[in-house]
C-alpha atoms as a PDB file:
ATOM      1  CA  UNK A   1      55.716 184.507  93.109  1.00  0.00           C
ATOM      2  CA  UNK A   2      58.400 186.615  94.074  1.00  0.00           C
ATOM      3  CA  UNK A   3      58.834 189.556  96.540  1.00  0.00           C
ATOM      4  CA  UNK A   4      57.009 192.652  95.825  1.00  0.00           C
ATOM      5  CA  UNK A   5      58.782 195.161  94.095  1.00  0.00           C
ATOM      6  CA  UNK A   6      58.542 197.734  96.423  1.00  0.00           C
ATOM      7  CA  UNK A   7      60.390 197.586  99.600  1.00  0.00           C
ATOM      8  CA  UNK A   8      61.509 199.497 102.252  1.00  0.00           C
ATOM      9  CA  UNK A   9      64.836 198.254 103.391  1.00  0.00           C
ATOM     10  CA  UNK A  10      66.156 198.414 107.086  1.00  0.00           C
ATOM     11  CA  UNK A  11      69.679 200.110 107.411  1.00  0.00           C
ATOM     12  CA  UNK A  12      71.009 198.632 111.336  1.00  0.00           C
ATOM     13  CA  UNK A  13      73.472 200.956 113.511  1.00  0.00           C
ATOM     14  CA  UNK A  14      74.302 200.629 116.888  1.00  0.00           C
ATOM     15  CA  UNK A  15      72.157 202.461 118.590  1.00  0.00           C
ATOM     16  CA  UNK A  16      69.109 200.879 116.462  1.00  0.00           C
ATOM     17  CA  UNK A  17      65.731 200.192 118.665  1.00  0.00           C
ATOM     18  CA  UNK A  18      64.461 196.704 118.500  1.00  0.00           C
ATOM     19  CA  UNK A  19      60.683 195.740 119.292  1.00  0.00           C
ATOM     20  CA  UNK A  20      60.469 192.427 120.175  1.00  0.00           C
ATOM     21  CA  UNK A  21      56.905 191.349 119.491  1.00  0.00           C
ATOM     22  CA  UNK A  22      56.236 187.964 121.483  1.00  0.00           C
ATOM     23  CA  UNK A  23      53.238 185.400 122.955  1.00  0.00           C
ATOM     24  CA  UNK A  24      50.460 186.239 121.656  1.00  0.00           C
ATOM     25  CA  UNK A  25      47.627 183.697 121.865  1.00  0.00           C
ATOM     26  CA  UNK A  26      46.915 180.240 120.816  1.00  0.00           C
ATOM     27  CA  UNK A  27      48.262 177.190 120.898  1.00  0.00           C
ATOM     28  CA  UNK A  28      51.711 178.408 120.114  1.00  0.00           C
ATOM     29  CA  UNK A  29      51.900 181.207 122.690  1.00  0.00           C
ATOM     30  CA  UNK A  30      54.079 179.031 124.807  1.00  0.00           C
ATOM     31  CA  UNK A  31      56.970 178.494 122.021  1.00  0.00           C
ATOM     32  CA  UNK A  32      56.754 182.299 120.993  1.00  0.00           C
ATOM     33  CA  UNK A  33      57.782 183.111 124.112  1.00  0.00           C
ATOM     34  CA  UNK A  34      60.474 180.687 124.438  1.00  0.00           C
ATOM     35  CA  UNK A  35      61.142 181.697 121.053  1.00  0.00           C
ATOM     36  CA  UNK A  36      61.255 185.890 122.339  1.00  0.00           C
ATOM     37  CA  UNK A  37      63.483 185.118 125.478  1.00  0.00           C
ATOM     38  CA  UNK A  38      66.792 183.626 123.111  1.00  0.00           C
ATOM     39  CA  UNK A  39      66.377 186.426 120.631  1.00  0.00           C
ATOM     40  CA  UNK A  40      66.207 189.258 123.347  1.00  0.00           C
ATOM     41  CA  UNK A  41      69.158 187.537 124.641  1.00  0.00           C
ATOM     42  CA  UNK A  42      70.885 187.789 121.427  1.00  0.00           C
ATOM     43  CA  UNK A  43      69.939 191.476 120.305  1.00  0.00           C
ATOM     44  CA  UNK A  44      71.444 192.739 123.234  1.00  0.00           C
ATOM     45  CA  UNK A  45      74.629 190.792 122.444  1.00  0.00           C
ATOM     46  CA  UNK A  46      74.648 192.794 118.911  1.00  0.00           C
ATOM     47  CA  UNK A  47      74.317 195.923 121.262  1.00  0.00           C
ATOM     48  CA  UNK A  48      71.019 196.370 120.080  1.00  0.00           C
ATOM     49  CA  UNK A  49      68.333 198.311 122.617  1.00  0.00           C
ATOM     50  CA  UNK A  50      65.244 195.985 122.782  1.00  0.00           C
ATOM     51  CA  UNK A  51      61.654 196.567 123.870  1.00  0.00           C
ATOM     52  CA  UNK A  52      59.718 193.287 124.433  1.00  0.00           C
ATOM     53  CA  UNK A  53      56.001 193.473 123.553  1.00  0.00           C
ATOM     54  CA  UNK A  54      53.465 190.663 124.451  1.00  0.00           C
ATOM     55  CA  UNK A  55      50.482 190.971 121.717  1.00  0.00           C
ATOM     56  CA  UNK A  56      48.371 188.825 124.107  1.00  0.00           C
ATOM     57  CA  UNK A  57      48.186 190.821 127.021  1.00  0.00           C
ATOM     58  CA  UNK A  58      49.451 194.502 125.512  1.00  0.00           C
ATOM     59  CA  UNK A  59      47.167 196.463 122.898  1.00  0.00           C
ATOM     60  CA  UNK A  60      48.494 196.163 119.833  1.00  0.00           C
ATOM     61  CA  UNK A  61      47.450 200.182 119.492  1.00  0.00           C
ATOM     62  CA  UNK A  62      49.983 200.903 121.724  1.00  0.00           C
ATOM     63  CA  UNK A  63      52.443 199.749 118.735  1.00  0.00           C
ATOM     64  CA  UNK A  64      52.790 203.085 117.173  1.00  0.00           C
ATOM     65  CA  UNK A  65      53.650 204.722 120.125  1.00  0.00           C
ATOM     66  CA  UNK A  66      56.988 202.756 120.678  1.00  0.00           C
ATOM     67  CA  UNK A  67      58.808 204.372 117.947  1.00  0.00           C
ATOM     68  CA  UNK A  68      61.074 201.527 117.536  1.00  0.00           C
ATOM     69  CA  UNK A  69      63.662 201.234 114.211  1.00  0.00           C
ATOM     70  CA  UNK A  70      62.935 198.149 113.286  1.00  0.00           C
ATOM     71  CA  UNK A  71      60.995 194.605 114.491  1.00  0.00           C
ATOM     72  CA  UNK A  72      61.863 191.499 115.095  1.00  0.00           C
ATOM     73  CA  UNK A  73      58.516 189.016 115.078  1.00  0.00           C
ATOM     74  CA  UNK A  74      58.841 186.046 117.390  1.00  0.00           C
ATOM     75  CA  UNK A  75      55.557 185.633 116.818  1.00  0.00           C
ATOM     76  CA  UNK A  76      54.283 181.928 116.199  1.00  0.00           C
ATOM     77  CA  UNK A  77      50.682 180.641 114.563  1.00  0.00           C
ATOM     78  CA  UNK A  78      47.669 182.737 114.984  1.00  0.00           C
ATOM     79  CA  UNK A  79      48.086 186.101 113.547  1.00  0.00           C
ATOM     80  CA  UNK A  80      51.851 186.041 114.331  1.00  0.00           C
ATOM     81  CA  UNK A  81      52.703 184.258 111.670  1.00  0.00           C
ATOM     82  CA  UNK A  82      49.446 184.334 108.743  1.00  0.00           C
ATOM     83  CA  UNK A  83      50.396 187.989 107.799  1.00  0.00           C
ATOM     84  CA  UNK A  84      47.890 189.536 110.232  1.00  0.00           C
ATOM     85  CA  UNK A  85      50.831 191.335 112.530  1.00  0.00           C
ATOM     86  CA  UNK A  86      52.799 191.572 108.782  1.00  0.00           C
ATOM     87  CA  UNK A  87      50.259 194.167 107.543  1.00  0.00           C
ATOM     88  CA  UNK A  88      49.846 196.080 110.350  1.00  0.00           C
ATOM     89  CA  UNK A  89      53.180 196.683 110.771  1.00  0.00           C
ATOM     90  CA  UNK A  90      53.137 197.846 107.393  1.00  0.00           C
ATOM     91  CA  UNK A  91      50.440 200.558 107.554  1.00  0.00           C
ATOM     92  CA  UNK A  92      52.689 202.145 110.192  1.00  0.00           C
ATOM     93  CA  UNK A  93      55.863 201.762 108.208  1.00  0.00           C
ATOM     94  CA  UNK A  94      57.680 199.741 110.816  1.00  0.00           C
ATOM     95  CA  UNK A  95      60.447 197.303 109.176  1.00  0.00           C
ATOM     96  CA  UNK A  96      60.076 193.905 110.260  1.00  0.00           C
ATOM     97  CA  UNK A  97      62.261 190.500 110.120  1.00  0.00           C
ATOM     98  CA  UNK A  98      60.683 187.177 108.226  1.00  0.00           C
ATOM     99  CA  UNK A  99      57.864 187.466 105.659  1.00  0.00           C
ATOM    100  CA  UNK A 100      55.929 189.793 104.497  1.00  0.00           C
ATOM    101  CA  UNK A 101      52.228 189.236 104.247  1.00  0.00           C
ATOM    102  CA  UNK A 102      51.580 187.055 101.272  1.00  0.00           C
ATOM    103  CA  UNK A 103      53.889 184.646 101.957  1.00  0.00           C
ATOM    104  CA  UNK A 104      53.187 184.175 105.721  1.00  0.00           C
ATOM    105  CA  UNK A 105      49.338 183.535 104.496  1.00  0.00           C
ATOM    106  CA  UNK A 106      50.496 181.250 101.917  1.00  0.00           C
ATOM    107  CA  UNK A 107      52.812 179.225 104.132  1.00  0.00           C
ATOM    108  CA  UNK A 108      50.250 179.169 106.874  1.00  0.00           C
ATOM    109  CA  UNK A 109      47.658 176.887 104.799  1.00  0.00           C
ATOM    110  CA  UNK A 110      49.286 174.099 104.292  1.00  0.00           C
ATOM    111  CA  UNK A 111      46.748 173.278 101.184  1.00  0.00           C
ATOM    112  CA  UNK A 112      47.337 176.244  99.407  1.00  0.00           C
ATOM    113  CA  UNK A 113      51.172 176.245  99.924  1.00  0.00           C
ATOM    114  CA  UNK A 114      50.831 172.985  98.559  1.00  0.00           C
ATOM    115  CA  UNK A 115      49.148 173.271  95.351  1.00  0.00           C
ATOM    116  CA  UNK A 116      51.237 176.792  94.382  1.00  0.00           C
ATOM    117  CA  UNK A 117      54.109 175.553  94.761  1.00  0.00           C
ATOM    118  CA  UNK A 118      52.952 171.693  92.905  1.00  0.00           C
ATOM    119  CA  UNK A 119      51.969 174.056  89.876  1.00  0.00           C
ATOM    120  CA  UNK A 120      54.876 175.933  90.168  1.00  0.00           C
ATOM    121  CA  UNK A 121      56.970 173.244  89.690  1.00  0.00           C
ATOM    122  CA  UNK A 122      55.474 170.518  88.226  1.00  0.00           C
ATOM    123  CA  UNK A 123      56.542 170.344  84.429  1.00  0.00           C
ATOM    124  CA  UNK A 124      60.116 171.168  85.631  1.00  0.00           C
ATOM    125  CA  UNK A 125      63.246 168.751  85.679  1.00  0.00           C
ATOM    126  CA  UNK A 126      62.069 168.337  89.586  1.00  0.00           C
ATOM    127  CA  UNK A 127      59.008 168.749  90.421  1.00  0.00           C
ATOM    128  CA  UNK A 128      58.331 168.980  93.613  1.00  0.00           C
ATOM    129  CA  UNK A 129      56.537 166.122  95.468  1.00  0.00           C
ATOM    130  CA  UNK A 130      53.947 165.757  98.531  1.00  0.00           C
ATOM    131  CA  UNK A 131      52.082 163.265  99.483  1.00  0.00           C
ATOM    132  CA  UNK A 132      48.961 162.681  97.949  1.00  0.00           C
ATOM    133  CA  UNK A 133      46.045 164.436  99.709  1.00  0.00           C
ATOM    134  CA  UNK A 134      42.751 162.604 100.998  1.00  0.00           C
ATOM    135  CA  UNK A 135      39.177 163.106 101.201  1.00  0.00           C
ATOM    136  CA  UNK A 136      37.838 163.671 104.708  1.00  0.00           C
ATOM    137  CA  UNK A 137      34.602 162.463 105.704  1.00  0.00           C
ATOM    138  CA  UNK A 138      32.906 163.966 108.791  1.00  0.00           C
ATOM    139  CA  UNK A 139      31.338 162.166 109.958  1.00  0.00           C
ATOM    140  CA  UNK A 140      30.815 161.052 113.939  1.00  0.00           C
ATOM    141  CA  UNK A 141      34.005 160.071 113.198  1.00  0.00           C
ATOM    142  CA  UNK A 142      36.860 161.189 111.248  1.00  0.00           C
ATOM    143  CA  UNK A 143      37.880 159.102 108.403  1.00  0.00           C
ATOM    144  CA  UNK A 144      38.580 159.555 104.808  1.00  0.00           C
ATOM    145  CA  UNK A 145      37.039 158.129 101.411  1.00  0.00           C
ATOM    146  CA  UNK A 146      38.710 155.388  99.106  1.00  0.00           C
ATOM    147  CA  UNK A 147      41.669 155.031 101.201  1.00  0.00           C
ATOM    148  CA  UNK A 148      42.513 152.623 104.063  1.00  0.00           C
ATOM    149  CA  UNK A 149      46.187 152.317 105.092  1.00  0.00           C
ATOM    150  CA  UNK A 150      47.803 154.719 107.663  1.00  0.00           C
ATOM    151  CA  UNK A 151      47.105 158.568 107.225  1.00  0.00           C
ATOM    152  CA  UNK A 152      47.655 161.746 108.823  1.00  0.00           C
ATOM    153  CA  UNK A 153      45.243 164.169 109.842  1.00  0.00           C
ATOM    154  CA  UNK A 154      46.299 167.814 110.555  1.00  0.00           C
ATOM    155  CA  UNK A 155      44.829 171.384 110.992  1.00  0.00           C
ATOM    156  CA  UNK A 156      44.883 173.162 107.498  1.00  0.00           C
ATOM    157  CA  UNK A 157      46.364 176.218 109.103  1.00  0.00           C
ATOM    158  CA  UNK A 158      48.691 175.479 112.388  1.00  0.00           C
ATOM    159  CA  UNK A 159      52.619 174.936 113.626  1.00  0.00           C
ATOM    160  CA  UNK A 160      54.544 173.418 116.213  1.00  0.00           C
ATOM    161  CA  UNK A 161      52.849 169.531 114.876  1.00  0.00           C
ATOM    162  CA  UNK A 162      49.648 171.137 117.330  1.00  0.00           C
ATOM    163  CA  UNK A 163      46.645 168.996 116.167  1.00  0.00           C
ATOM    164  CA  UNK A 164      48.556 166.504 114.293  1.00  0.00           C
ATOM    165  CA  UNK A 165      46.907 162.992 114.519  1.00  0.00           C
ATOM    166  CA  UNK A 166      48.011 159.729 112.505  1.00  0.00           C
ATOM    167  CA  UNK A 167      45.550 157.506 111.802  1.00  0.00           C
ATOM    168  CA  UNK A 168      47.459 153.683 111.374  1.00  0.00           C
ATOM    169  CA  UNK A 169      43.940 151.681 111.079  1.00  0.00           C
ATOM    170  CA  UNK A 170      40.748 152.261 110.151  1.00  0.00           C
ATOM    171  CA  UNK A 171      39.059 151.072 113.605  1.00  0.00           C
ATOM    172  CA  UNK A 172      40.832 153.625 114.810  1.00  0.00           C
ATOM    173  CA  UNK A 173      39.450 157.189 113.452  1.00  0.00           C
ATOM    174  CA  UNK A 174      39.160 160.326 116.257  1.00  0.00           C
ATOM    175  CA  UNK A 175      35.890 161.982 116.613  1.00  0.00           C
ATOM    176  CA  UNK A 176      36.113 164.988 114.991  1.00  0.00           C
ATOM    177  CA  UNK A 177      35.293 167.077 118.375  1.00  0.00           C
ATOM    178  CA  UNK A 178      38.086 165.788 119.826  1.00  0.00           C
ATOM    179  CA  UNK A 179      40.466 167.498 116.949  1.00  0.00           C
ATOM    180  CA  UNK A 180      38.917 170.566 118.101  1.00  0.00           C
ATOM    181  CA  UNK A 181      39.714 172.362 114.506  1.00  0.00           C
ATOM    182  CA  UNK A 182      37.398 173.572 112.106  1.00  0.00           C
ATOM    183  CA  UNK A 183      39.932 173.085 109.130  1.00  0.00           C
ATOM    184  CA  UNK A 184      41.295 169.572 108.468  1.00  0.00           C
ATOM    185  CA  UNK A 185      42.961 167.926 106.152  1.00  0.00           C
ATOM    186  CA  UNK A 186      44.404 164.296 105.360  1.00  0.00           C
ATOM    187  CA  UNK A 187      47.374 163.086 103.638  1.00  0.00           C
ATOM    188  CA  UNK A 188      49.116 159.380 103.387  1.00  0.00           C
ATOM    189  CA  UNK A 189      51.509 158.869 105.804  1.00  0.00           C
ATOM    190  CA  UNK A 190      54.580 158.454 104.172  1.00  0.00           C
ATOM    191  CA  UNK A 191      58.458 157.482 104.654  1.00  0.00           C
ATOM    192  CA  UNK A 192      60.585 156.531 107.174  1.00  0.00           C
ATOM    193  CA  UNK A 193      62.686 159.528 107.683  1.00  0.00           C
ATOM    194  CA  UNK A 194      62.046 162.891 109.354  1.00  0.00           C
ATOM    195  CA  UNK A 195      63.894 165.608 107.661  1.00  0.00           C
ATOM    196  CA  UNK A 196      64.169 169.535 107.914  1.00  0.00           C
ATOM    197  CA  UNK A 197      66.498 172.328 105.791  1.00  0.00           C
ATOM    198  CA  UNK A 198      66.654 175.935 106.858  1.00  0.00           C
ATOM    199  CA  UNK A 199      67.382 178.448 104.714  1.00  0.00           C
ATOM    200  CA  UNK A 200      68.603 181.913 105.478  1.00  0.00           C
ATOM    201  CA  UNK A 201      69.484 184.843 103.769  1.00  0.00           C
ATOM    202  CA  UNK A 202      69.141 182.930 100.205  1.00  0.00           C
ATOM    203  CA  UNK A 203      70.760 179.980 100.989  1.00  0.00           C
ATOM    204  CA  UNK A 204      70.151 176.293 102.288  1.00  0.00           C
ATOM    205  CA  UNK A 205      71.961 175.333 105.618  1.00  0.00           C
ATOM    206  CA  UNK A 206      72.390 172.153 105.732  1.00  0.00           C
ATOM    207  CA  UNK A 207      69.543 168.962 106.161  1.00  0.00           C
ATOM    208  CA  UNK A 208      68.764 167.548 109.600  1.00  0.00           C
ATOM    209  CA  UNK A 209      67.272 164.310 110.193  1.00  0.00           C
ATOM    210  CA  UNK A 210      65.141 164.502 113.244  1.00  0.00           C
ATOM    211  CA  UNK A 211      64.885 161.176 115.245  1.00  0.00           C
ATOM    212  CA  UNK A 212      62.487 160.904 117.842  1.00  0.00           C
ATOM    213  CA  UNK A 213      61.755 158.531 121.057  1.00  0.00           C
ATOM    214  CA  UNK A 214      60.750 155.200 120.630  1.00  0.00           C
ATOM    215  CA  UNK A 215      57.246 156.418 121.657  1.00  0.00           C
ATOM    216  CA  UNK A 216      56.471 158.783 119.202  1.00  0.00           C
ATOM    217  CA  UNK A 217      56.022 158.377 115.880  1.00  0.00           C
ATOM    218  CA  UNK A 218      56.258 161.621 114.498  1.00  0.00           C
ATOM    219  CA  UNK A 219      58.034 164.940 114.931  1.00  0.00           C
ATOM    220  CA  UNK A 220      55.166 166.246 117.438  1.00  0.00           C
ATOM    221  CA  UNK A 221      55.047 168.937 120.185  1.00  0.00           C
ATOM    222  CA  UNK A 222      56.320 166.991 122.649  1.00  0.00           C
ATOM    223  CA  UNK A 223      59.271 165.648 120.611  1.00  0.00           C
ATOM    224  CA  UNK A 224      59.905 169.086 119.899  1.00  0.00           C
ATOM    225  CA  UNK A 225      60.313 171.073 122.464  1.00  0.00           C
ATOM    226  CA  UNK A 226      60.773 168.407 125.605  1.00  0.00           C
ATOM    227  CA  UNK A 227      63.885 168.093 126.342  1.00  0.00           C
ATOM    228  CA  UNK A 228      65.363 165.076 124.896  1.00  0.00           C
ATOM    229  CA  UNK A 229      62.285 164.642 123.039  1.00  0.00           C
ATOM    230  CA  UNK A 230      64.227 163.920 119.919  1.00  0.00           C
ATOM    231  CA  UNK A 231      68.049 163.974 118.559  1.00  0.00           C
ATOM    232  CA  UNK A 232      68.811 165.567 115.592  1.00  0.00           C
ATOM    233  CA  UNK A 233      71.672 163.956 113.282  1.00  0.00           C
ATOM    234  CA  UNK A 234      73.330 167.187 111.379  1.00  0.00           C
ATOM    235  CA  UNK A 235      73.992 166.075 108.518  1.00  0.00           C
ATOM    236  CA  UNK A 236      71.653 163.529 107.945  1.00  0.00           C
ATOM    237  CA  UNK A 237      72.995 160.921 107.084  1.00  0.00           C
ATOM    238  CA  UNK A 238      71.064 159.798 103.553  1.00  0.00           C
ATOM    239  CA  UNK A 239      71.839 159.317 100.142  1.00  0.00           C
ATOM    240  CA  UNK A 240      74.356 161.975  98.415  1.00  0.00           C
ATOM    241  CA  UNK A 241      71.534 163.285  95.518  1.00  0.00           C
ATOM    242  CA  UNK A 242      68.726 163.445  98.023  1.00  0.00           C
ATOM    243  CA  UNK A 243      70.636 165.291 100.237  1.00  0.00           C
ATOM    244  CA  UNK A 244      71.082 167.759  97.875  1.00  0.00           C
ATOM    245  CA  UNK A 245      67.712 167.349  96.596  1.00  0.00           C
ATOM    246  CA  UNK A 246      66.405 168.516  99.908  1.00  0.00           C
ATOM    247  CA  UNK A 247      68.894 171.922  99.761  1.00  0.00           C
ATOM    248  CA  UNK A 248      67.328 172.765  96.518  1.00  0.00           C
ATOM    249  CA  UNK A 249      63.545 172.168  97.016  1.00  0.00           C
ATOM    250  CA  UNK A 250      63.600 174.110 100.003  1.00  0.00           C
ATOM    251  CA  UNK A 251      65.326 177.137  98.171  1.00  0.00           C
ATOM    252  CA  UNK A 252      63.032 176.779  95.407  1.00  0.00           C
ATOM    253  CA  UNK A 253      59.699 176.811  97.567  1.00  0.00           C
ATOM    254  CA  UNK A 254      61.037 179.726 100.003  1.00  0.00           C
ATOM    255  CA  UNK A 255      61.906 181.685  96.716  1.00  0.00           C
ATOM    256  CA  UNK A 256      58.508 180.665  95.008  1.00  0.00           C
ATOM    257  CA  UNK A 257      56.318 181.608  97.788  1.00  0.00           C
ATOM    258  CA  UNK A 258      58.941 184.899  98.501  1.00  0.00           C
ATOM    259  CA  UNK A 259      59.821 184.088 101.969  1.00  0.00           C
ATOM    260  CA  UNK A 260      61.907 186.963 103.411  1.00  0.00           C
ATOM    261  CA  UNK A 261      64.895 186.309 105.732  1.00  0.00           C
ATOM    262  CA  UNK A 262      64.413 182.898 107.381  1.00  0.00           C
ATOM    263  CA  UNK A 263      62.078 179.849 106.628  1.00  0.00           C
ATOM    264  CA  UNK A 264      62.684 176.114 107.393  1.00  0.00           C
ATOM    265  CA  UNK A 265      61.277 173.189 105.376  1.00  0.00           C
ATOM    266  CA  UNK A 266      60.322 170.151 106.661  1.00  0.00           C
ATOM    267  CA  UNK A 267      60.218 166.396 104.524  1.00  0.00           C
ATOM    268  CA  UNK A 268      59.429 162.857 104.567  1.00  0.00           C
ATOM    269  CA  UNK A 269      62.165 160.529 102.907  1.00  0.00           C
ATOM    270  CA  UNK A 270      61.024 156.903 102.156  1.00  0.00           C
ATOM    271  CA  UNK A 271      64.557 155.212 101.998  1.00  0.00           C
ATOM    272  CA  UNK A 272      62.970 151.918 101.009  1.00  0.00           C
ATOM    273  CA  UNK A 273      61.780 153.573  97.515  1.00  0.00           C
ATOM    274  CA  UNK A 274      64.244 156.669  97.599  1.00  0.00           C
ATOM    275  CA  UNK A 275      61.469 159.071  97.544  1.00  0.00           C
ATOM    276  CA  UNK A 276      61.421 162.317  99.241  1.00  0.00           C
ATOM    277  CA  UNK A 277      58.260 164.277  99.533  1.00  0.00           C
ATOM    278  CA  UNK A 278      57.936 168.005 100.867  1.00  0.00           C
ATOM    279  CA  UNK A 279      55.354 168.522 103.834  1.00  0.00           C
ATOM    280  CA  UNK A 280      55.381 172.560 104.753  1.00  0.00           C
ATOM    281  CA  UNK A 281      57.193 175.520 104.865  1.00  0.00           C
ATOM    282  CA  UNK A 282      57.589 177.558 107.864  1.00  0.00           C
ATOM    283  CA  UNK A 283      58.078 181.119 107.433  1.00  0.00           C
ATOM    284  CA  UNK A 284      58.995 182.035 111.826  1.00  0.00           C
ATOM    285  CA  UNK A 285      60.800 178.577 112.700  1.00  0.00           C
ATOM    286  CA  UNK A 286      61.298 178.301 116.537  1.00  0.00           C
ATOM    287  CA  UNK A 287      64.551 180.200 117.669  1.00  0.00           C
ATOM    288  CA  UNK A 288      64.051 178.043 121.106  1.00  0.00           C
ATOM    289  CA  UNK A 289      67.071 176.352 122.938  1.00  0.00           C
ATOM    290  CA  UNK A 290      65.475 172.922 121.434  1.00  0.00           C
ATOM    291  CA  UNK A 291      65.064 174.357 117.942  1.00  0.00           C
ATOM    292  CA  UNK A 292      66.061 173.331 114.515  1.00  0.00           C
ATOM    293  CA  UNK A 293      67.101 176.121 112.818  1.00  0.00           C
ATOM    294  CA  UNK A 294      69.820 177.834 115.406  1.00  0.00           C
ATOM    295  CA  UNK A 295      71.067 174.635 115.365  1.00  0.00           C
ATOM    296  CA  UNK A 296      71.896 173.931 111.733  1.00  0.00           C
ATOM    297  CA  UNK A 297      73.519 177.853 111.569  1.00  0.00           C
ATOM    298  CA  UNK A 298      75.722 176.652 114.305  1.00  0.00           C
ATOM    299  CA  UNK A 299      76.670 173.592 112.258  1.00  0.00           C
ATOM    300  CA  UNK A 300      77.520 176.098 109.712  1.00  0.00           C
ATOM    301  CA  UNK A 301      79.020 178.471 111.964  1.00  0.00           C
ATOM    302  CA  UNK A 302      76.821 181.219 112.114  1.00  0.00           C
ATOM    303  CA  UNK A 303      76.244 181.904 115.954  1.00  0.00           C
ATOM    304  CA  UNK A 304      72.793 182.770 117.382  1.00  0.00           C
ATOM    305  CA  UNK A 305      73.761 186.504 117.967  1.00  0.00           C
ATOM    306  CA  UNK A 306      75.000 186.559 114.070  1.00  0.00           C
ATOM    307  CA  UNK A 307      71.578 185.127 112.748  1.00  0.00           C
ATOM    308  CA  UNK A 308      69.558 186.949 114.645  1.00  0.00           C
ATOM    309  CA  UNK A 309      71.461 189.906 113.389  1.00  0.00           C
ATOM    310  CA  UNK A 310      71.181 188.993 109.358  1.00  0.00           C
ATOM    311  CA  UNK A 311      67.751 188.758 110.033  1.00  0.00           C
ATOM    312  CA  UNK A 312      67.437 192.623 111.502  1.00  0.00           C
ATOM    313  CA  UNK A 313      69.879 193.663 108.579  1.00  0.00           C
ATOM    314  CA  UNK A 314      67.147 191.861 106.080  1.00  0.00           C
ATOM    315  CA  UNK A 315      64.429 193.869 107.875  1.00  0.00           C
ATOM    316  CA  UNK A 316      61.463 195.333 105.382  1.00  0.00           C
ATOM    317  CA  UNK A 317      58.115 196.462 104.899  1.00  0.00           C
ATOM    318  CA  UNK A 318      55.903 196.045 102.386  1.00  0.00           C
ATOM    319  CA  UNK A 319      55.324 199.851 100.452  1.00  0.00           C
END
């Protein structure tokens, strides 16, 4: 899809006046601000002036009125992160880091980030694989039609693994009140390895394989931001070709979609077939002290104060 062809294209001095827009509401509030606290830290490293703004307690009227250069969005989920704040900030002109609006909508539902980029890529030397998606049934409870091995059920739009549920029998299916979300969807559970790749600035880091506690079995809230909730082996340690096969799928879906800046795909790699399969792209990974992405720049030596400052240099909006 591309990036639009208009731009306006942040130019970063010294004396260059950062908003820091953070919280905001929902489920994810809690990891924005985490999220908010390691990039102020870093922005005043770059000897960068910062204004923190909370868009779940301050009007987001009061925007205009901070005059800032540029933006940096440590927004996550709700309207943080579906191009909601990414328009606004471009009917006042303000350049801001990550996406830009399409692409934040399309990464935020899951489905439709999942069929572009299949059709995208589908009659090419490698497509692009997910696993196969399921028919929900709702009724009293959850389950889903002509399928009965393990499956996972997840809010269509969501982050952070909030709402995630795998389903390993049939006896077992959640009410559907309990999920709590209006928009579900199912997919086989698949493989035996958890594996992420950020890329930045037009390039793949590196891949991660994310290994979690004996009593989770999935990458979930808890594993994620707890503290030693999970390890992370950087690299991970897998087969040569998938390695790299995970570098270029996630370059190819961030430049499909026209991510901007930052995003971070996560996999599933079944080692027993040698299958990997793509699960979601996130367009405002978690810059937390537990997350993924400062972590793999550090593997490849870009500090948190450096990435932090690409990402203000890469700072846009949408004409």
């Amino acid at each position: 899809m591309g990036n639009p062809k208009s731009w306006y294209k942040m130019k970063t001095k010294k004396d260059t006046h950062v908003l820091l827009l953070k919280g905001g509401f929902g489920s994810e509030r809690e990891v924005s601000l985490r999220s908010a606290k390691a990039c102020s830290k870093a922005i005043k490293e770059n000897g960068l002036k910062v204004t923190e703004f909370d868009t779940g307690i301050q009007s987001i009227t009061d925007l205009d009125k901070i005059k800032p250069d540029v933006c940096f969005n440590a927004l996550h989920g709700k309207c943080g992160e579906d191009g909601s704040i990414q328009g606004f900030l471009n009917l006042l002109r303000i350049p801001y880091t990550h996406s830009g609006v399409t692409a934040s909508a399309i990464s935020m539902n899951k489905l439709y980030f999942k069929r572009i980029i299949t059709n995208s890529t589908e009659n090419s030397n490698d497509p692009i694989h997910f696993p196969k998606t399921l028919q929900i049934l709702n009724e009293k409870k959850l389950s889903v039609k002509d399928y009965d091995g393990p499956f996972v059920v997840k809010p269509v739009n969501g982050g952070s693994s909030v709402g995630v549920k795998i389903i390993k029998k049939s006896t077992n299916f959640p009410l559907k009140k309990d999920l709590d979300y209006e928009d579900l969807m199912a997919e086989i559970f698949v493989g035996t390895k958890e594996l992420t790749v950020t890329v930045l600035n037009e390039k793949p880091l590196c891949v991660t394989e994310i290994k979690t506690s004996q009593n989770e079995v999935f990458y979930n809230y808890k594993a994620k931001y707890d503290k030693n909730g999970s390890f992370h082996e950087i690299p991970a340690k897998i087969p040569e070709i998938t390695y790299q096969q995970a570098m270029s799928w996630a370059l190819r879906a961030h430049k499909i979609i026209g991510c901007k800046g930052i995003s971070r795909s996560d996999f599933r790699y079944d080692n027993k077939n040698n299958k990997l399969y793509m699960l979601e792209i996130n367009t405002q990974p978690g810059m937390t002290e537990t997350s993924l992405s400062p972590e793999q720049a550090l593997f490849c030596k870009i500090s948190m104060k450096k990435m932090v400052n690409i990402l203000i240099e890469e700072a846009t909006y949408e004409c």
